[in-house]
N, C-alpha and C. Protein backbone atom coordinates (compact mmCIF):
# COMPACT_ATOMS: atom_id res chain seq x y z
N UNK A 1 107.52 78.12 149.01
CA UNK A 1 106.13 78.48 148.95
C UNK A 1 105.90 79.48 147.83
N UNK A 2 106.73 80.59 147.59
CA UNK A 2 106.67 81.41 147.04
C UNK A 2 106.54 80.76 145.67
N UNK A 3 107.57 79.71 145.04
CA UNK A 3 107.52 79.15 143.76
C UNK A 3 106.29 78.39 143.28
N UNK A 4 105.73 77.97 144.43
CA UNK A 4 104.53 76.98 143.91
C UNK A 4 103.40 77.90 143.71
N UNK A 5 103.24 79.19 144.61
CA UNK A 5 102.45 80.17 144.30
C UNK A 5 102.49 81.14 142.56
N UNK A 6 103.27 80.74 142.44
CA UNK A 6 104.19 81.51 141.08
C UNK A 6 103.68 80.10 140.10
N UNK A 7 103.88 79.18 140.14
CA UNK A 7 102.99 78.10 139.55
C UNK A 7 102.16 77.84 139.47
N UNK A 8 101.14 78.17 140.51
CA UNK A 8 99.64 78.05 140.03
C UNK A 8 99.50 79.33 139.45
N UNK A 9 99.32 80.51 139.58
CA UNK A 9 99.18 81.34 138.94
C UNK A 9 99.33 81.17 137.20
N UNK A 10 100.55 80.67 136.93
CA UNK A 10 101.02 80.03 135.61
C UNK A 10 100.18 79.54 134.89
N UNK A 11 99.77 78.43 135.79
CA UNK A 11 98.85 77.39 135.45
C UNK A 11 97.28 78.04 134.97
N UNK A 12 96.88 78.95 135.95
CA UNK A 12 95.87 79.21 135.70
C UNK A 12 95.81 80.15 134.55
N UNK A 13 96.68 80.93 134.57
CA UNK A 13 96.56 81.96 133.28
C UNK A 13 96.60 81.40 132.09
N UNK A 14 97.41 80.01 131.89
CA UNK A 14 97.86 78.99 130.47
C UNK A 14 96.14 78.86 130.62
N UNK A 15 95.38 78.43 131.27
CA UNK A 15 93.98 77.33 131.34
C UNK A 15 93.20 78.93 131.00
N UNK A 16 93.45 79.69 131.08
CA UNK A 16 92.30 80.70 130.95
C UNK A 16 92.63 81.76 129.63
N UNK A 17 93.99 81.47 129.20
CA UNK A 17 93.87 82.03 127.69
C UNK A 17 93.56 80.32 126.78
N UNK A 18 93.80 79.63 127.28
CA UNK A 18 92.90 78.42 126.26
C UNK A 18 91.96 78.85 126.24
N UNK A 19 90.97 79.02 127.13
CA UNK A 19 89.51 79.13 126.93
C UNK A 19 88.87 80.15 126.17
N UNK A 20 89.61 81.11 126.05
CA UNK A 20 90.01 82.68 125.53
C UNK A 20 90.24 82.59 124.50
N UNK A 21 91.01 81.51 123.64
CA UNK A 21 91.13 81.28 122.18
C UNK A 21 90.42 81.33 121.48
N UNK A 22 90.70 81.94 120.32
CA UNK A 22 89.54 81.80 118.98
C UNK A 22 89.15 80.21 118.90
N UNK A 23 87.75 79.96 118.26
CA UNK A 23 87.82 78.50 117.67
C UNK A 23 88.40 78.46 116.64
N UNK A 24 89.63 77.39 116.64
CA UNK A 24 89.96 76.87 115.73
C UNK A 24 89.65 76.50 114.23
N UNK A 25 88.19 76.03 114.35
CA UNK A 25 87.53 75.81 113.12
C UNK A 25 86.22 76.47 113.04
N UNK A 26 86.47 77.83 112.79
CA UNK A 26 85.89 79.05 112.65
C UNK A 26 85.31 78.50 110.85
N UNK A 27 84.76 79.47 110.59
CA UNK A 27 84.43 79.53 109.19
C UNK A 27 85.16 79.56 108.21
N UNK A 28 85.88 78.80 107.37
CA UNK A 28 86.46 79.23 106.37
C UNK A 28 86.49 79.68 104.93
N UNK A 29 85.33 80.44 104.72
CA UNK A 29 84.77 80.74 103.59
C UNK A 29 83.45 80.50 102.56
N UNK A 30 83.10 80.90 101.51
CA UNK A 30 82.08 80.58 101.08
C UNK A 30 81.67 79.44 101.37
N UNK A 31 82.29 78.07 100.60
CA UNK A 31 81.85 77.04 100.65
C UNK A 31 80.86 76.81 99.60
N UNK A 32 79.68 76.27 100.01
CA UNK A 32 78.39 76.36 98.79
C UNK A 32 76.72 77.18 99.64
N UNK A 33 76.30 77.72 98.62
CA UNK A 33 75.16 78.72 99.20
C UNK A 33 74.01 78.58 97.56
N UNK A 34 73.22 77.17 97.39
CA UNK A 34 71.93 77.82 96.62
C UNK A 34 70.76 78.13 96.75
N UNK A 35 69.35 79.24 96.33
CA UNK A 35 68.75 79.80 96.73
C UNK A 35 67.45 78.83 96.00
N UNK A 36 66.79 78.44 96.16
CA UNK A 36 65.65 77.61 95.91
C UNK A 36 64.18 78.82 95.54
N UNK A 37 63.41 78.77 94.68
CA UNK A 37 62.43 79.61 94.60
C UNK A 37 61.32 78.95 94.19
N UNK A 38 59.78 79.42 95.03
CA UNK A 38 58.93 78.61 94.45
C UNK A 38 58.16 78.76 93.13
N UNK A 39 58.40 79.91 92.89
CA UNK A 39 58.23 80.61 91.46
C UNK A 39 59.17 80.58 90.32
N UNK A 40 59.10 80.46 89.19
CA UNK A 40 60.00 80.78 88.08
C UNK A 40 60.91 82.25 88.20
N UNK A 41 61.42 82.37 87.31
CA UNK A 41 62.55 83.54 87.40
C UNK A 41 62.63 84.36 88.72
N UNK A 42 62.99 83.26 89.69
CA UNK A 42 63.21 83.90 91.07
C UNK A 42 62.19 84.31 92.24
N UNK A 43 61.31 84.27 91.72
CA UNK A 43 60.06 85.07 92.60
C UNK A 43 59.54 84.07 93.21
N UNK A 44 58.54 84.14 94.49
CA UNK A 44 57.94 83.88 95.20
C UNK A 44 58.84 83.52 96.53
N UNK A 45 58.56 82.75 97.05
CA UNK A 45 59.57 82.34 98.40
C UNK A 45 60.43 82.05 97.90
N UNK A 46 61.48 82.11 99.26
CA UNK A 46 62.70 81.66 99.03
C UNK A 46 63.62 80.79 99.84
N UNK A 47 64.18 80.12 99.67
CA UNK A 47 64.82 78.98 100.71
C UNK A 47 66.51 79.46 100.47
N UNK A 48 67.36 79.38 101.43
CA UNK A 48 68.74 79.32 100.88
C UNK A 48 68.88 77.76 101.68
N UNK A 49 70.05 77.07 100.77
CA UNK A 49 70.25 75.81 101.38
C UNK A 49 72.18 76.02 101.24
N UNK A 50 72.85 75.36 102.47
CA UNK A 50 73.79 75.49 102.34
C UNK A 50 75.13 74.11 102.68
N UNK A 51 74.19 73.17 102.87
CA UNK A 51 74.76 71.62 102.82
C UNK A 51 73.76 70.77 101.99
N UNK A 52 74.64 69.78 101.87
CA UNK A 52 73.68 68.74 100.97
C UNK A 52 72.47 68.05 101.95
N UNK A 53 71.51 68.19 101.19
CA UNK A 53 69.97 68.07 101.15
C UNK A 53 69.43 66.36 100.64
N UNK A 54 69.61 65.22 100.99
CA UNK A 54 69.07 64.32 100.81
C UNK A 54 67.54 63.95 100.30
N UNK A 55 66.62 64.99 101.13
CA UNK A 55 65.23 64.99 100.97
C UNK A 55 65.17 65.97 101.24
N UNK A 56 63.98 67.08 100.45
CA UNK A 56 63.94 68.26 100.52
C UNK A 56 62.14 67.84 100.76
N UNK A 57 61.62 69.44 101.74
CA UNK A 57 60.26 69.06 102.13
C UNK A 57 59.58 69.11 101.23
N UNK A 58 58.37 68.65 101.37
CA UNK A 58 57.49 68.39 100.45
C UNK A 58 56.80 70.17 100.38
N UNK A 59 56.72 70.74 100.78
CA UNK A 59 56.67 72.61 100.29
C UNK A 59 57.80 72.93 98.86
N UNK A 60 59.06 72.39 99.34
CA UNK A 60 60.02 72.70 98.32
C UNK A 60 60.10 71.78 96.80
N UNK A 61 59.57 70.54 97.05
CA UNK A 61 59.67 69.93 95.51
C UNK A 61 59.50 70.67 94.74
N UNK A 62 58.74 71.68 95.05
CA UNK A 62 57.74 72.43 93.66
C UNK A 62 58.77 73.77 93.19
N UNK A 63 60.05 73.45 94.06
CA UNK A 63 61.19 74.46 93.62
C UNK A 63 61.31 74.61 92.07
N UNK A 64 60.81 75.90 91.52
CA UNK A 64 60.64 76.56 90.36
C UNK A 64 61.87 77.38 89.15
N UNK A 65 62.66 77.66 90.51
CA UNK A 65 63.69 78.54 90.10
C UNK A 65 64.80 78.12 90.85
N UNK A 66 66.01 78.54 90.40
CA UNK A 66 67.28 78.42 91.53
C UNK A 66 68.32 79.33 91.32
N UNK A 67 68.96 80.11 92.25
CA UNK A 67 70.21 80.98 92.14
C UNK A 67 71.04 80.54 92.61
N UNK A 68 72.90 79.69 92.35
CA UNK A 68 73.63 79.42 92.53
C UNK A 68 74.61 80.31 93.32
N UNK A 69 74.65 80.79 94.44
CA UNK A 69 75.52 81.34 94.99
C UNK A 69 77.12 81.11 95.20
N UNK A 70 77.50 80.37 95.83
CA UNK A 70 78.53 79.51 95.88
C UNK A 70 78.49 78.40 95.58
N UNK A 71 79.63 77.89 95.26
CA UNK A 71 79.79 76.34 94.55
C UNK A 71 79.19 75.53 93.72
N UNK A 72 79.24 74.42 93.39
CA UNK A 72 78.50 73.32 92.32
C UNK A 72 77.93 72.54 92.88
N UNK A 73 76.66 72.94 92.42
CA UNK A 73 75.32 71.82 93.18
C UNK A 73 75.00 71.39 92.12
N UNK A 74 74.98 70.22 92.39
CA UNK A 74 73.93 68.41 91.25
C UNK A 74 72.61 68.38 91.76
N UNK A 75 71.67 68.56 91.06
CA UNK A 75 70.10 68.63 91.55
C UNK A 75 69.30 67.33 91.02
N UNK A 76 68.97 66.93 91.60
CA UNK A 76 68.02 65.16 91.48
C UNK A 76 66.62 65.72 91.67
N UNK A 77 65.59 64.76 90.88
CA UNK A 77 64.21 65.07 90.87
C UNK A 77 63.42 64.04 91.98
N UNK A 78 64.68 62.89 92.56
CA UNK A 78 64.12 62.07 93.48
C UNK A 78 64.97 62.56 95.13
N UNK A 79 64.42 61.61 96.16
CA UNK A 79 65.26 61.97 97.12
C UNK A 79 66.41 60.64 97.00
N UNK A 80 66.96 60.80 98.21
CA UNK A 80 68.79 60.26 98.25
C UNK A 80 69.33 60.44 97.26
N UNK A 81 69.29 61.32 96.09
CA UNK A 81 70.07 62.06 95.12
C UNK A 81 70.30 60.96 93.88
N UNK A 82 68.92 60.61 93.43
CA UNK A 82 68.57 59.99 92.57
C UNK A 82 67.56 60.75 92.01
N UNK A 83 67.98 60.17 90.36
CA UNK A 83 66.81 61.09 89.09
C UNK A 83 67.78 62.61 88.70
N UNK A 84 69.13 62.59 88.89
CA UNK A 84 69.81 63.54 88.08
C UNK A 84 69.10 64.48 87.12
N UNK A 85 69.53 65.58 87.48
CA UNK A 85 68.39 66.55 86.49
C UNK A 85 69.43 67.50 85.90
N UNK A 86 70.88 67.89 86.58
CA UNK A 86 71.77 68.77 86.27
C UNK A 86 73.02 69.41 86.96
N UNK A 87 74.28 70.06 86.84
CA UNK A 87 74.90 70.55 87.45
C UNK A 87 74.82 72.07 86.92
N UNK A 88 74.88 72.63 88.73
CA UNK A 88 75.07 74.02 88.30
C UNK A 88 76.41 74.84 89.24
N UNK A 89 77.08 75.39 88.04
CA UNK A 89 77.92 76.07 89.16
C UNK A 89 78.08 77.61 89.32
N UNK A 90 78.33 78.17 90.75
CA UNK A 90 78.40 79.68 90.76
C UNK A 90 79.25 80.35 89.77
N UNK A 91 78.88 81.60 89.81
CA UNK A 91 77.22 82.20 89.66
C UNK A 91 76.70 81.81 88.40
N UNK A 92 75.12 81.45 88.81
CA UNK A 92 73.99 80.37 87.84
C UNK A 92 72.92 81.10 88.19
N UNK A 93 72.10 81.34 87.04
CA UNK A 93 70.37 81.47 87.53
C UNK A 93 69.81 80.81 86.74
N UNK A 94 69.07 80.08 87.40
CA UNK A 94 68.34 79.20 86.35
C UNK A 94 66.52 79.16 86.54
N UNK A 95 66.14 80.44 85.79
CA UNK A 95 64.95 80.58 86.08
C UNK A 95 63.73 79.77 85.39
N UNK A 96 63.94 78.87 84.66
CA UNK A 96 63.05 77.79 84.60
C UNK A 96 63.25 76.23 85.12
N UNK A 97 63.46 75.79 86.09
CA UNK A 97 63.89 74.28 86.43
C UNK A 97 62.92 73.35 85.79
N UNK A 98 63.97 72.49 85.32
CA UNK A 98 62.67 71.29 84.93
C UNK A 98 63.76 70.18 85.06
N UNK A 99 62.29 68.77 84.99
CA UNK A 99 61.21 69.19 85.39
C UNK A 99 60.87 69.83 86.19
N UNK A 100 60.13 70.82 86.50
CA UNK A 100 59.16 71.36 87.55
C UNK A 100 58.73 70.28 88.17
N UNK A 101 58.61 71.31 89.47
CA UNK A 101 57.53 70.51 90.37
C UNK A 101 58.30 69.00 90.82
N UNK A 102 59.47 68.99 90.49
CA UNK A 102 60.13 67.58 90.75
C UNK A 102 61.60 67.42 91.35
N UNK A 103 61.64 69.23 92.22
CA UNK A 103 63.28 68.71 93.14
C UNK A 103 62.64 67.81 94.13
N UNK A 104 63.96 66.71 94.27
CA UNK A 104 63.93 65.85 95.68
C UNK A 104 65.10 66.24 96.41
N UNK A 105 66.62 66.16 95.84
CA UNK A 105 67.16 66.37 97.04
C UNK A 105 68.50 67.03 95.88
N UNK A 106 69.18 67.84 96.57
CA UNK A 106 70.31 68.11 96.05
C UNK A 106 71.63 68.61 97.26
N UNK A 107 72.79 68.33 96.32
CA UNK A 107 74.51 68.32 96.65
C UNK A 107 75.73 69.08 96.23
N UNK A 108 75.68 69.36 97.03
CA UNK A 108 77.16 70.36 96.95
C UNK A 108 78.54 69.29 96.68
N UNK A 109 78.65 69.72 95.01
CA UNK A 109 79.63 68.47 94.46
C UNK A 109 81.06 69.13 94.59
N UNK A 110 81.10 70.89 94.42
CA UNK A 110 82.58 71.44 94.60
C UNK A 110 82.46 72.66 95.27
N UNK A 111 82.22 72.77 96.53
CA UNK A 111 82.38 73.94 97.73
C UNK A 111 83.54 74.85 96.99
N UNK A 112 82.82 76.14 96.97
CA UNK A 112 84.12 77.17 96.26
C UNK A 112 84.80 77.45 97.77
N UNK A 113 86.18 77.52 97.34
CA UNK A 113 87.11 77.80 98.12
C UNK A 113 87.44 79.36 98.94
N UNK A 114 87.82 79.03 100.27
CA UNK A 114 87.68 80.39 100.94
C UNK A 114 88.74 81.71 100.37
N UNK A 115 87.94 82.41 100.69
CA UNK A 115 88.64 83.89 99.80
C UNK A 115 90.43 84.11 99.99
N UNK A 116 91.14 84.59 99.27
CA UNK A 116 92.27 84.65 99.71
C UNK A 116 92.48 85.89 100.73
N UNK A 117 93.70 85.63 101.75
CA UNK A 117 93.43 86.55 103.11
C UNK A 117 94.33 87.64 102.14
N UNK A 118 94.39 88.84 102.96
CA UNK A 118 94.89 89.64 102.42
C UNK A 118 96.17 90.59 102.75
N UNK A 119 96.71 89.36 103.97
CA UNK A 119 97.93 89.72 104.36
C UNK A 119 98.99 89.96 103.09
């Protein structure tokens, strides 16, 4: 009796530091981060986008400006990432976009890689 009592106990402590575990697929770093503006050289609103964007809303076409944070984004003047307009990679400011008035959708072509740890 004593052993099987000594086994669940086991059991339960294995099942309750699983649950207790970090997630596994936590964050691993920058990745890609660009900042969308409805104004030229940065100003007016601001959008950050941080996965690829197929169709961007119809508020944002009129995206004016852009700051490249992380990684290399390809920007299209249509949506499903058609009408190529440019690649930009971090760090980028690109305070006149053109055409204006004509993002549709854009892609994160090279996610910068997560920081080195510092063990």
């Amino acid at each position: 009796m004593r052993t099987s009592g000594l086994m669940s106990i086991l059991i339960l402590v294995a099942l309750l530091s699983a649950a207790c575990s970090p997630n596994r697929q936590s964050y691993a770093g920058p990745g890609c981060l660009i900042h969308l503006y409805t104004l030229p050289n940065l100003q007016g609103s601001g959008l950050p986008v941080e996965r690829d964007t197929p169709e961007l809303a119809e508020e944002w076409r009129a995206t004016a400006s852009v700051k490249v944070i992380y990684g290399t984004w390809r920007v299209f003047s249509d949506r499903d990432y058609k009408g190529f307009m440019g690649d930009y990679g971090a760090p980028a400011v690109v305070p006149l976009l053109r055409p204006t008035g004509r993002l549709g959708s854009l892609q994160c072509i090279k996610p910068e890689p997560p920081p080195l740890s510092a063990y």
